[in-house]
Structure formats: structure tokens, C-alpha cells
Protein backbone atom coordinates (compact mmCIF):
# COMPACT_ATOMS: atom_id res chain seq x y z
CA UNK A 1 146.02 205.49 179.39
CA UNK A 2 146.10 205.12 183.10
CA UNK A 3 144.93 201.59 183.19
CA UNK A 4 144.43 197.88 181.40
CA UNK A 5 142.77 195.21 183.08
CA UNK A 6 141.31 192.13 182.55
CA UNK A 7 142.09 188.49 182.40
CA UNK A 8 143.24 185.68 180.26
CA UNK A 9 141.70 182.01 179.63
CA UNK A 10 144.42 179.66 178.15
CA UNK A 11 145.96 176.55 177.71
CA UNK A 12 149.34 175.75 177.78
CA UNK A 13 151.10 174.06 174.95
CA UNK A 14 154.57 173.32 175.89
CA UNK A 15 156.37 173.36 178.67
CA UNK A 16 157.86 176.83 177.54
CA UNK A 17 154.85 178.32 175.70
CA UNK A 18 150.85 178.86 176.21
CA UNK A 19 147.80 180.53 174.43
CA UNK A 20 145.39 182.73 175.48
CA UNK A 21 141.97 184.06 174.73
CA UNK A 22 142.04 187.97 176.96
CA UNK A 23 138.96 190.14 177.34
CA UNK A 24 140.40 193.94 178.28
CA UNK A 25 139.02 196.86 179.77
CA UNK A 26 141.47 199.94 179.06
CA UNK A 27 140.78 203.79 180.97
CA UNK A 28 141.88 206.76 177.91
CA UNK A 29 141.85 210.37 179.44
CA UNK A 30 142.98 213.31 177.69
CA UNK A 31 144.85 216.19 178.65
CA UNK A 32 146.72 219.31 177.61
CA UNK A 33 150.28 218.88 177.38
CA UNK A 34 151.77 220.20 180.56
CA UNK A 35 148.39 221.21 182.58
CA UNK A 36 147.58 219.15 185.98
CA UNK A 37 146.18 215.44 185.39
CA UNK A 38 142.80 216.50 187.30
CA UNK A 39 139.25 216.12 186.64
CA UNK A 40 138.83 219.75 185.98
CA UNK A 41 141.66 219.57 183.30
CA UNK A 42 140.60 217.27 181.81
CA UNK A 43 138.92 217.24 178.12
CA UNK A 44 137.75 213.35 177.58
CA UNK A 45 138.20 210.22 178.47
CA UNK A 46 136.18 207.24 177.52
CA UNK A 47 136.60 203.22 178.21
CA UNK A 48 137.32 200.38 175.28
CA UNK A 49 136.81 197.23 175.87
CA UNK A 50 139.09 194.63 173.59
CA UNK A 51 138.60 190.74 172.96
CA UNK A 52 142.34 189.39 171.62
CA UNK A 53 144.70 186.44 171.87
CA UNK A 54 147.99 186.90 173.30
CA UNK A 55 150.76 183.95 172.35
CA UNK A 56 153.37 183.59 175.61
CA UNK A 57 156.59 181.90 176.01
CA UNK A 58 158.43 181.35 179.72
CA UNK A 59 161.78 180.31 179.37
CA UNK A 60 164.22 179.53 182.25
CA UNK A 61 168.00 179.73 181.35
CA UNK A 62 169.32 178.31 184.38
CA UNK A 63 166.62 175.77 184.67
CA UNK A 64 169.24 172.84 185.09
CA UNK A 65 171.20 174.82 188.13
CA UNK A 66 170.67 173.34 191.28
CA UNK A 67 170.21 176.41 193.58
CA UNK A 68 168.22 179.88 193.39
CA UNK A 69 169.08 180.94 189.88
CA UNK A 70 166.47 177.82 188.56
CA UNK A 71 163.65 180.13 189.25
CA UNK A 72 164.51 182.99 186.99
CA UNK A 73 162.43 182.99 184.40
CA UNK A 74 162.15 185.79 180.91
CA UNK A 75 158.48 185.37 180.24
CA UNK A 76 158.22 187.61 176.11
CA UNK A 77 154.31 187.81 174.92
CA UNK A 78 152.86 189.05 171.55
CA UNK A 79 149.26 190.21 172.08
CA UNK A 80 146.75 191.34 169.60
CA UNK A 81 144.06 193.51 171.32
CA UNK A 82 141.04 194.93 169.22
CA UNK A 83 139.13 197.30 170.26
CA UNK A 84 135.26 195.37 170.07
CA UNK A 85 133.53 198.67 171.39
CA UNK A 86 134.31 202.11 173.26
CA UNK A 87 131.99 204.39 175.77
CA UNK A 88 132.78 207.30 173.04
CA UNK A 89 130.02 207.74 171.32
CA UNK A 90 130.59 207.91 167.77
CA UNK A 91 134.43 206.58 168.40
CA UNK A 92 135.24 210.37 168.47
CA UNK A 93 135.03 213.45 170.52
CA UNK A 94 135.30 216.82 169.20
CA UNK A 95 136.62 220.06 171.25
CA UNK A 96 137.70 223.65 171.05
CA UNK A 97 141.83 223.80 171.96
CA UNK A 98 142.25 226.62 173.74
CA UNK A 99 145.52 226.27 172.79
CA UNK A 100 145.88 226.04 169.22
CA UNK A 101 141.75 228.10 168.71
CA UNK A 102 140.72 225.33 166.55
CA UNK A 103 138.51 222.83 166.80
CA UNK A 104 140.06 219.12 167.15
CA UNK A 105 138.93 215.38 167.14
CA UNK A 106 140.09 212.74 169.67
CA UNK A 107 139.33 209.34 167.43
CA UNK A 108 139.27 205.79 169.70
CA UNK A 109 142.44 204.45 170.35
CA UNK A 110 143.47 200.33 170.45
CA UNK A 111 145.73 199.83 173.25
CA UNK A 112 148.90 198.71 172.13
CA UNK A 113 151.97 200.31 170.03
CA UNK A 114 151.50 203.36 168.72
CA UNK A 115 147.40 202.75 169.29
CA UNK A 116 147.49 199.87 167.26
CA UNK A 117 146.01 196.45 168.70
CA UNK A 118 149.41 194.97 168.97
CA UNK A 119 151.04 194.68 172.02
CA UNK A 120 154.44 193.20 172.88
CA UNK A 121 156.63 192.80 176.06
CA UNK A 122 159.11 191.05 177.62
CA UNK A 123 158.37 190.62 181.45
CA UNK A 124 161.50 189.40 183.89
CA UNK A 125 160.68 187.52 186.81
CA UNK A 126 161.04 184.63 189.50
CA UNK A 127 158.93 181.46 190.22
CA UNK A 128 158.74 179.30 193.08
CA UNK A 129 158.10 175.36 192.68
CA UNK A 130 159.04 175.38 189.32
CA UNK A 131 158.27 171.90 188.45
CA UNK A 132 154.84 171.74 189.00
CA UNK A 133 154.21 175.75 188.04
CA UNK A 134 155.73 174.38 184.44
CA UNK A 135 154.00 171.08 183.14
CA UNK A 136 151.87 171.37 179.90
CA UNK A 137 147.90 171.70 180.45
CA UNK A 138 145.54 174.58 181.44
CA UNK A 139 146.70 177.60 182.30
């Protein structure tokens, strides 16, 4: 999966966690194991689009220091992605391995763990003007 992309309409709750609705556009290509990531190698690839929610949180342990370390900021997300549709026609693609001379199926894939629709992460990071970045309201 070379690439997810998209955006995220939200609102946020508390001053430490927000909502949002996320429409996603995800890239699957397929490959043999070990061969060149090219356009001639390649066997498939096909585009799903998703329509989740993902629930956020952005908490600042040194929030009360008065000096750099205030901006530091662990941002952890739970997302749930489902695949609404796929440029695959049929949700599958069958093929002739060369490698294993037997025919094989590539099924759509959801984008998150283990090609399920659930997605979590933990992102590390630093914000400026953290005050104002921070208040309850729309995201």
C-alpha cells in the first residue's frame, strides 16, 4: 500500500480529545516477493475508497512547564476505515503465479491491521501556541 490520503471533518470535545468523520482514498499494488517495485512487475493494483470515524486524544505531559517542553504533545487515534467501494472489479483479481504455476486470487483489502478496517497509532509531536491550538470547538 504505497499511499492513504484524505481528510477528516471533526469537532473537538475536550480539551484533550476530538471526533472525526474521514473519507480515504488508499493506492494497493501487488508484487512478487523480491522482484523490482516497477510497472512492468507488477500484477495488480486497484484503489478503495473508505468512509470511517477516527476517535483522537492529544495529551501534553508537560503542559504546566513554563519553557519548550509545554509543546510536546503524544497525540494516540483509533480509526475504523471501511472499505465503501474498490476500482477492482468484482473485489478480486485472479492471476497465473509464475512462481508457485497455479492460479491465485488477490481479494480487496481494508486498510488497517492486518487488512482489517481498524487502524491505530500513536503519533509524537510538537505544537506551537498551544493555548489557542487546544480550546474545545471545531476541529
Amino acid at each position: 500500500m504505497p499511499y492513504t490520503t484524505g481528510f477528516g471533518l471533526g469537532y473537538r470535545i475536550t480539551e484533550w480529545l476530538n471526533i472525526r468523520v474521514e473519507p480515504k482514498w488508499h493506492r494497493f499494488e501487488f508484487y512478487y516477493e523480491d522482484q523490482p517495485q516497477t510497472k512492468s512487475d507488477q500484477i495488480t493494483s486497484y484503489n478503495t475508497f473508505s468512509l470511517g470515524a477516527g476517535l483522537y486524544g492529544a495529551y501534553r505531559p508537560f503542559k504546566h512547564q513554563d519553557n519548550f517542553l509545554s509543546g510536546f504533545l503524544l497525540a494516540p487515534s483509533i480509526r475504523f476505515w471501511p472499505t465503501v467501494t474498490s476500482s477492482e472489479p468484482g473485489n478480486s483479481f485472479t492471476y497465473f503465479n509464475k512462481n508457485t504455476n497455479s492460479n491465485q486470487e488477490i481479494t480487496k483489502l481494508d486498510p488497517g491491521i492486518l487488512f482489517t478496517p481498524l487502524v491505530i497509532n500513536l503519533s509524537v509531536g510538537y505544537i506551537g501556541g498551544v493555548d489557542a491550538a487546544l480550546r474545545p470547538g471545531p476541529v
